[in-house]
C-alpha atoms as a PDB file:
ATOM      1  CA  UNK A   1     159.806 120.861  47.895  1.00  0.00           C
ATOM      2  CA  UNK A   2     159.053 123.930  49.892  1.00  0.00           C
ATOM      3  CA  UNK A   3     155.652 124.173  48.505  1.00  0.00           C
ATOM      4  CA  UNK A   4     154.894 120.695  50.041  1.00  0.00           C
ATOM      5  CA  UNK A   5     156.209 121.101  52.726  1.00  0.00           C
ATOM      6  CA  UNK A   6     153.790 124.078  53.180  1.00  0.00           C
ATOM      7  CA  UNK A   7     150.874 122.321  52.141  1.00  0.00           C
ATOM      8  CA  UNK A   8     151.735 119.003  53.985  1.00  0.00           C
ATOM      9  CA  UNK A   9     152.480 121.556  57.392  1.00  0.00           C
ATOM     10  CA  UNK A  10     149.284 123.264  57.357  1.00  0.00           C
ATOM     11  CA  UNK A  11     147.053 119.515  56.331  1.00  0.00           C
ATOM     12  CA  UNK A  12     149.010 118.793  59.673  1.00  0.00           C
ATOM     13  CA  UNK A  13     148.214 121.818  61.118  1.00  0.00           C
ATOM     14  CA  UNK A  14     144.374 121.779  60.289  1.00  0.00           C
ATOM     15  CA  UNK A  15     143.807 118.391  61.286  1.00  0.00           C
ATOM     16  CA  UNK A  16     145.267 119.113  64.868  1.00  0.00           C
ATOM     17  CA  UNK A  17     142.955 122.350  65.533  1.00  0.00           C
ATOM     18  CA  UNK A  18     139.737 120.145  64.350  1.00  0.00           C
ATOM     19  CA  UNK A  19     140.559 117.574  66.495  1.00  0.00           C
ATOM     20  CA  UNK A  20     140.941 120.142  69.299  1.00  0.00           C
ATOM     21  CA  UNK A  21     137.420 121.571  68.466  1.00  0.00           C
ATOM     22  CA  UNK A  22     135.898 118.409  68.395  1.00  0.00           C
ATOM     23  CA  UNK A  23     137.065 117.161  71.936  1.00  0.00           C
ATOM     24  CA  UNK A  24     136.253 120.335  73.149  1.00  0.00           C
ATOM     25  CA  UNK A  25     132.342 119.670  71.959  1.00  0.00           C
ATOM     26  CA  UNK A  26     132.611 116.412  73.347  1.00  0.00           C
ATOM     27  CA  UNK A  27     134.176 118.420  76.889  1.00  0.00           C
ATOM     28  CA  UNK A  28     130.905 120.469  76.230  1.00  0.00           C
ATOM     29  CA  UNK A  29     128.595 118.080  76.302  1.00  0.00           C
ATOM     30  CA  UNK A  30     130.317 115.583  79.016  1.00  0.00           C
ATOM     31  CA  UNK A  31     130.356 118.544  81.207  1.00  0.00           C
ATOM     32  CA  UNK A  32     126.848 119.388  81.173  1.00  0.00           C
ATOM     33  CA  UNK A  33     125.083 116.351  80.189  1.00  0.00           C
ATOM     34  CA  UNK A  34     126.714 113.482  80.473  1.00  0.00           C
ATOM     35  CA  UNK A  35     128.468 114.181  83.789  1.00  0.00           C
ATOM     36  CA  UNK A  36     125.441 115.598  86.073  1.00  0.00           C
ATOM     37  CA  UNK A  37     123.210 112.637  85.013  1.00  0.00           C
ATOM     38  CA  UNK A  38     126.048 109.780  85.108  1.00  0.00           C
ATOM     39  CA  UNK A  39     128.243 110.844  88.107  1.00  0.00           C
ATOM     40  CA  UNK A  40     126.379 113.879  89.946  1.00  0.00           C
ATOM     41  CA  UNK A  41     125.257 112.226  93.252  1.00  0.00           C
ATOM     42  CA  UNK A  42     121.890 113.165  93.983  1.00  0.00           C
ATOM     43  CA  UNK A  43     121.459 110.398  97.010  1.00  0.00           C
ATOM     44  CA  UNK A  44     124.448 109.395  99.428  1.00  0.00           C
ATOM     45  CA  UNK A  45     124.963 106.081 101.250  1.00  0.00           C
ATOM     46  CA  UNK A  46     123.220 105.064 103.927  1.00  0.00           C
ATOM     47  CA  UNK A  47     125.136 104.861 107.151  1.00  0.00           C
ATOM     48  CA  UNK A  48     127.555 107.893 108.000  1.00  0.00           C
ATOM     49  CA  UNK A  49     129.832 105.927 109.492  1.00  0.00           C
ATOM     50  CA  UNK A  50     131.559 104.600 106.199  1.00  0.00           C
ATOM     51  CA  UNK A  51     131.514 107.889 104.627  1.00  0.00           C
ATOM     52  CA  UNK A  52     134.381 110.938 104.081  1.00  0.00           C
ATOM     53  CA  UNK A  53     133.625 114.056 103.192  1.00  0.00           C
ATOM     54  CA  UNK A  54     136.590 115.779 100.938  1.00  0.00           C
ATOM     55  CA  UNK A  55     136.274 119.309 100.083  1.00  0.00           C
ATOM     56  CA  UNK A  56     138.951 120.743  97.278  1.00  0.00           C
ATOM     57  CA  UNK A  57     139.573 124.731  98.187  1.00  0.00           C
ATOM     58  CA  UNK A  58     140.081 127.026  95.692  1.00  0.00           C
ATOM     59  CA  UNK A  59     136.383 127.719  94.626  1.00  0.00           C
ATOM     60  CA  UNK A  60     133.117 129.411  95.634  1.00  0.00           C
ATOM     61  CA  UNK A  61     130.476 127.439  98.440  1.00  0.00           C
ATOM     62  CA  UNK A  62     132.815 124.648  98.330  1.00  0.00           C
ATOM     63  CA  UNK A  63     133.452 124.368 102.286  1.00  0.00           C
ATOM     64  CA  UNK A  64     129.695 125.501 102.689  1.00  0.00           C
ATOM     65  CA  UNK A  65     128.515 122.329 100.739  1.00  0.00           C
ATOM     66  CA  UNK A  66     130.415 120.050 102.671  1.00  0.00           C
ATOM     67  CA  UNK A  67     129.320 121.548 105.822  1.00  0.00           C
ATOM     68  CA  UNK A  68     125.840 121.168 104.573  1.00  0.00           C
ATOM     69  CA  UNK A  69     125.829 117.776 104.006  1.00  0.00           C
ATOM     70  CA  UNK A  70     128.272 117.456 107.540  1.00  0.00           C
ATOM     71  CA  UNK A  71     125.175 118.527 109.190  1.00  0.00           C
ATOM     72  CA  UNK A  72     122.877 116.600 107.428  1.00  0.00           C
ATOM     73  CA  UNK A  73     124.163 113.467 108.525  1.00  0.00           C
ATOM     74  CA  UNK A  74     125.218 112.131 105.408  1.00  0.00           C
ATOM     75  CA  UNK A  75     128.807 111.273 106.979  1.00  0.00           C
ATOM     76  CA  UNK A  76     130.473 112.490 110.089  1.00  0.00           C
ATOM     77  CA  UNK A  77     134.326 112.945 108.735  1.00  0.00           C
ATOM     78  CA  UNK A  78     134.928 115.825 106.541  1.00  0.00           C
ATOM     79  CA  UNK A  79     138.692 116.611 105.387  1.00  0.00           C
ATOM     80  CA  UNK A  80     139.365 120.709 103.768  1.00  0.00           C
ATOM     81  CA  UNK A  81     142.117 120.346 101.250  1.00  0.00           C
ATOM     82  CA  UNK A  82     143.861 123.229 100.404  1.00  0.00           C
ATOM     83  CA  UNK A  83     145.689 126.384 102.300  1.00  0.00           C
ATOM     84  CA  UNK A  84     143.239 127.409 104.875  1.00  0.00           C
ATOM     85  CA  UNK A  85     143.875 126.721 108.450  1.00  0.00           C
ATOM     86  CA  UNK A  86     141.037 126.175 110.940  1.00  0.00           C
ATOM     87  CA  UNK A  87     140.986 129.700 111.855  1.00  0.00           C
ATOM     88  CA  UNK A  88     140.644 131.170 108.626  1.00  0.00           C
ATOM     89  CA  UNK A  89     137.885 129.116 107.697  1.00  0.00           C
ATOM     90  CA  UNK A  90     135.859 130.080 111.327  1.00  0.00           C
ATOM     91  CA  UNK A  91     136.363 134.217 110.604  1.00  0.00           C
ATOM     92  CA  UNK A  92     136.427 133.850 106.748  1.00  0.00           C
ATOM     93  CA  UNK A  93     132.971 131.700 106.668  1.00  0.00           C
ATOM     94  CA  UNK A  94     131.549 133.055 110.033  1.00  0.00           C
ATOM     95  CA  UNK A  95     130.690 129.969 111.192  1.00  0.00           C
ATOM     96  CA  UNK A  96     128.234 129.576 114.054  1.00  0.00           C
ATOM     97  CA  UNK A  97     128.179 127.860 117.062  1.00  0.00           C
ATOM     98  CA  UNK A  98     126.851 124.439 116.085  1.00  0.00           C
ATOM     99  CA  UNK A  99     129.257 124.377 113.102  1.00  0.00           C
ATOM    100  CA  UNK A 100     131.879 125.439 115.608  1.00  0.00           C
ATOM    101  CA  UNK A 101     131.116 122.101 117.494  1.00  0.00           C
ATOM    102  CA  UNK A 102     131.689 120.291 113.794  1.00  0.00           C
ATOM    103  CA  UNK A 103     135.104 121.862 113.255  1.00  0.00           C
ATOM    104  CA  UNK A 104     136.621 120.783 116.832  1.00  0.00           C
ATOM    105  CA  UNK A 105     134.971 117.173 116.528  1.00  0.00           C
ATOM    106  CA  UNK A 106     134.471 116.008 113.018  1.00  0.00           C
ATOM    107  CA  UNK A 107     137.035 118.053 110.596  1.00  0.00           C
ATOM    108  CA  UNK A 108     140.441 117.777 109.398  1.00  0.00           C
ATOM    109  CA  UNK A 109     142.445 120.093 107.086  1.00  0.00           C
ATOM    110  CA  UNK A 110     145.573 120.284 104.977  1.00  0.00           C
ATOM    111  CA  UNK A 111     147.255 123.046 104.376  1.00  0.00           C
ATOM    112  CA  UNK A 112     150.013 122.444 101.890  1.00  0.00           C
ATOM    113  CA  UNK A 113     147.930 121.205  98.946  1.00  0.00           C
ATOM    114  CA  UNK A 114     148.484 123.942  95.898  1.00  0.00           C
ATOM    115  CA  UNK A 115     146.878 121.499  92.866  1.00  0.00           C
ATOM    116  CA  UNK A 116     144.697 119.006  92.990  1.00  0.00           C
ATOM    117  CA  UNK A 117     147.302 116.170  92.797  1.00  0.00           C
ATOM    118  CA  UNK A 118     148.402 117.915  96.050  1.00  0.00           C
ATOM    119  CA  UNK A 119     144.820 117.655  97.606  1.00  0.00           C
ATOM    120  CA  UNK A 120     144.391 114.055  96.341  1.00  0.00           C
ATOM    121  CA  UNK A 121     148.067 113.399  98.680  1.00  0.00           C
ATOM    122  CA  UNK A 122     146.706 115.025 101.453  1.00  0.00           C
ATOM    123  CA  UNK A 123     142.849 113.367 101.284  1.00  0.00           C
ATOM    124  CA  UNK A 124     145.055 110.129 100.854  1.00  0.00           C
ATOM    125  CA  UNK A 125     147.279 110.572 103.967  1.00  0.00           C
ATOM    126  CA  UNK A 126     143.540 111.359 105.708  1.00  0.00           C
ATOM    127  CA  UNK A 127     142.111 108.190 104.850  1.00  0.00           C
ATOM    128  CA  UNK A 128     144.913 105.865 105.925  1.00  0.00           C
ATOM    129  CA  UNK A 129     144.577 107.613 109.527  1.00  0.00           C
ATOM    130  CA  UNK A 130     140.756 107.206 108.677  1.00  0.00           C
ATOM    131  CA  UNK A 131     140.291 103.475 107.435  1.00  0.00           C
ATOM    132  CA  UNK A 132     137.208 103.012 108.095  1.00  0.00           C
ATOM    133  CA  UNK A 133     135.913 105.343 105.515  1.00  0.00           C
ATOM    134  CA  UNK A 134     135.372 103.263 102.470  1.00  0.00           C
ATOM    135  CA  UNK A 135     133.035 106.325 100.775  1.00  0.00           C
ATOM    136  CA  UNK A 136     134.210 110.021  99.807  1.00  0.00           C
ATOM    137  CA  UNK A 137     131.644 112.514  98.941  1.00  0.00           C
ATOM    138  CA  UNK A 138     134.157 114.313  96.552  1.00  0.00           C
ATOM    139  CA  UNK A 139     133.426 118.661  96.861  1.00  0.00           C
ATOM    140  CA  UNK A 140     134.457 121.209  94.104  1.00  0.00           C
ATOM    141  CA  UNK A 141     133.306 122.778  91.561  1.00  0.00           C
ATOM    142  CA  UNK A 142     131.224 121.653  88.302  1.00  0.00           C
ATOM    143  CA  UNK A 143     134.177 122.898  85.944  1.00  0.00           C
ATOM    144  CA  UNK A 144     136.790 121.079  88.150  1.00  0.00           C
ATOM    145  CA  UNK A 145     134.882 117.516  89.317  1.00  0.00           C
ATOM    146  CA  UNK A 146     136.356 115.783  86.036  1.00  0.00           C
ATOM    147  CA  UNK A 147     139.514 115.918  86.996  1.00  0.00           C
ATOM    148  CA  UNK A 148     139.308 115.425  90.228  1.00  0.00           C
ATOM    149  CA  UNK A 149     137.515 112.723  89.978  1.00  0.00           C
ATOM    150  CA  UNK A 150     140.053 111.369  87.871  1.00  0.00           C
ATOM    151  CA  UNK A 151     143.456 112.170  89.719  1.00  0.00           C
ATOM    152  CA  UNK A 152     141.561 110.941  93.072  1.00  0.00           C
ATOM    153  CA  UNK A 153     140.714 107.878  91.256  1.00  0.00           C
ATOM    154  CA  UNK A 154     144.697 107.319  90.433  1.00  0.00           C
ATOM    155  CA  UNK A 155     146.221 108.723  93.643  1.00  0.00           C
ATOM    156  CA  UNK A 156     143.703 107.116  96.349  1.00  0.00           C
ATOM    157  CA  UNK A 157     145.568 103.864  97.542  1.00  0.00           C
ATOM    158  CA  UNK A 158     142.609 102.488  99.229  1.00  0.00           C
ATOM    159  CA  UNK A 159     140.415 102.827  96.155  1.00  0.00           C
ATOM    160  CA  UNK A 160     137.320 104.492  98.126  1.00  0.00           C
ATOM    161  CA  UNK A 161     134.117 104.420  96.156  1.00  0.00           C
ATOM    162  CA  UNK A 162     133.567 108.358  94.905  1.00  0.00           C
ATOM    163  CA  UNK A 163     130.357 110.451  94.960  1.00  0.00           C
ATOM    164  CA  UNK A 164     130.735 113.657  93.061  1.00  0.00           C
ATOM    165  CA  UNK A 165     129.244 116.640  94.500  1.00  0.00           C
ATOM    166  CA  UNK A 166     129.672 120.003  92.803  1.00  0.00           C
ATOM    167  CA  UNK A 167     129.531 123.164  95.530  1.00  0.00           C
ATOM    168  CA  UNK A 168     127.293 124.569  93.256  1.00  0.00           C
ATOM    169  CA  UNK A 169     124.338 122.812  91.316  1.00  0.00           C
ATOM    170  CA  UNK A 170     122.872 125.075  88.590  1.00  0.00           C
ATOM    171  CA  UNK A 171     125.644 127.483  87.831  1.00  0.00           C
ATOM    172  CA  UNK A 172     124.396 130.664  84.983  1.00  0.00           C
ATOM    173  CA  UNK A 173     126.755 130.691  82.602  1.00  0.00           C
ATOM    174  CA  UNK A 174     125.486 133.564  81.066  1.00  0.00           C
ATOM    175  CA  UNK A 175     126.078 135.608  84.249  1.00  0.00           C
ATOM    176  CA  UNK A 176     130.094 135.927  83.760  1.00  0.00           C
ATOM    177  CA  UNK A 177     130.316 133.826  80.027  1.00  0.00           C
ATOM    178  CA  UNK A 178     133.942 135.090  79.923  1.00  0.00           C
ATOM    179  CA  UNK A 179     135.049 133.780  82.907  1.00  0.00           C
ATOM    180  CA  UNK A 180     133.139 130.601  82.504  1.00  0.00           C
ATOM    181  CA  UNK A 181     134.493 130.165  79.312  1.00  0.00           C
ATOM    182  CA  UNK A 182     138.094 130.754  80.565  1.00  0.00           C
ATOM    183  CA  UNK A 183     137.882 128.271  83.303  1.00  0.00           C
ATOM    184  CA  UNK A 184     136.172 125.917  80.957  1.00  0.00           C
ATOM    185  CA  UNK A 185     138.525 125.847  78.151  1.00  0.00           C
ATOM    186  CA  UNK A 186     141.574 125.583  80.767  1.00  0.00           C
ATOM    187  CA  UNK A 187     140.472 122.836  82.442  1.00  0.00           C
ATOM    188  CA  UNK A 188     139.707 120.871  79.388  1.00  0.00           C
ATOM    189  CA  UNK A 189     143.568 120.789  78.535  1.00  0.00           C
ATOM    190  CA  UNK A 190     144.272 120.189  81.945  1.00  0.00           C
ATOM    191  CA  UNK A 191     141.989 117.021  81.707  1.00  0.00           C
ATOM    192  CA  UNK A 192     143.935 115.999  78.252  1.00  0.00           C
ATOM    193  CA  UNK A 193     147.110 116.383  80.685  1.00  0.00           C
ATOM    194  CA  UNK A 194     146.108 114.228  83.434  1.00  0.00           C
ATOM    195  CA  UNK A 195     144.886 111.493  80.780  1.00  0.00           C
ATOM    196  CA  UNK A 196     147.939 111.476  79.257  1.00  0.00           C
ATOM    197  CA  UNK A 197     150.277 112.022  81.745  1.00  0.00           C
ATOM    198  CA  UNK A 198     149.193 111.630  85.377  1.00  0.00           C
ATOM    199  CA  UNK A 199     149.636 107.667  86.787  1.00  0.00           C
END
């Protein structure tokens, strides 16, 4: 019986861990193939005036990439999710006089958000004080824009249409592997979390 149970345990057991490697090729390749053809914006809609910038903090040349495309025209709202206050952002990113003139006139922040079903609240709250925005150009990271992009999906009551941006276009992975790996390999179970159990 014993022996059985053994053999039964580690079928079980086996089975599990292959189909953990196997979505975590298919994570692979979504991440870097499927995902920057399929749902990396490369053009933005046309008038400004419908669009939202959202920028997730947490990672690097996230706030600069929404300030970029701030300036470029592409929408003239941005909202900063996350735990900086105006301040911090000016001395942190040393931000010049004409982006000085976009942070009194064009962008909001939140300041409580610690996860990013905490930033999708606060972007929500935004947008109902801000219904004219019907488009969000979505900032974060590559590793990260998955989720998002899910969780904004489910928490967003006014169902804006979403253009994923990552702050960073062509990351090296081969510059820090490790730490690419890490983040890589925790956000993929954090993505089977919020499939499973985020409404």
């Amino acid at each position: 019986m014993r022996i059985d149970f053994l053999i039964n345990f580690k079928n079980i057991f086996l089975l599990f861990i292959t189909i953990i490697l196997m979505g975590f090729i298919w994570w692979l390749i979504f991440l870097f193939n499927i995902l920057p053809k399929n749902y990396y914006s490369k053009t933005f809609p046309n008038s400004s005036l419908n669009n939202g910038v959202v920028v997730l903090t947490g990672g690097k040349m996230r706030i600069e990439k929404g300030m970029e495309i701030l300036q470029k025209g592409y929408a003239d709202k941005m909202f900063i999710s996350g735990v900086f206050k105006p301040s911090e952002i000016e001395m942190r990113f040393k931000i010049e006089k004409s982006k000085k003139d976009l942070l009194e006139c064009c962008i909001n922040f939140g300041e409580k958000a610690k996860n990013t079903i905490e930033n999708a609240s606060e972007a929500d709250n935004w947008l109902k004080k801000n219904p004219e925005i019907k488009k969000v150009i979505l900032i974060t990271s590559y590793y990260h824009l998955p989720r998002s992009i899910l969780i904004f999906e489910k928490k967003l009551q006014s169902s804006p249409e979403i253009y994923a941006v990552p702050a960073v276009e062509k990351v090296d992975l081969f510059e820090q592997p490790l730490f690419h790996l890490k983040l890589i390999t925790s956000e993929y179970f954090k993505v089977i979390y919020t499939l499973l159990f985020v409404k």
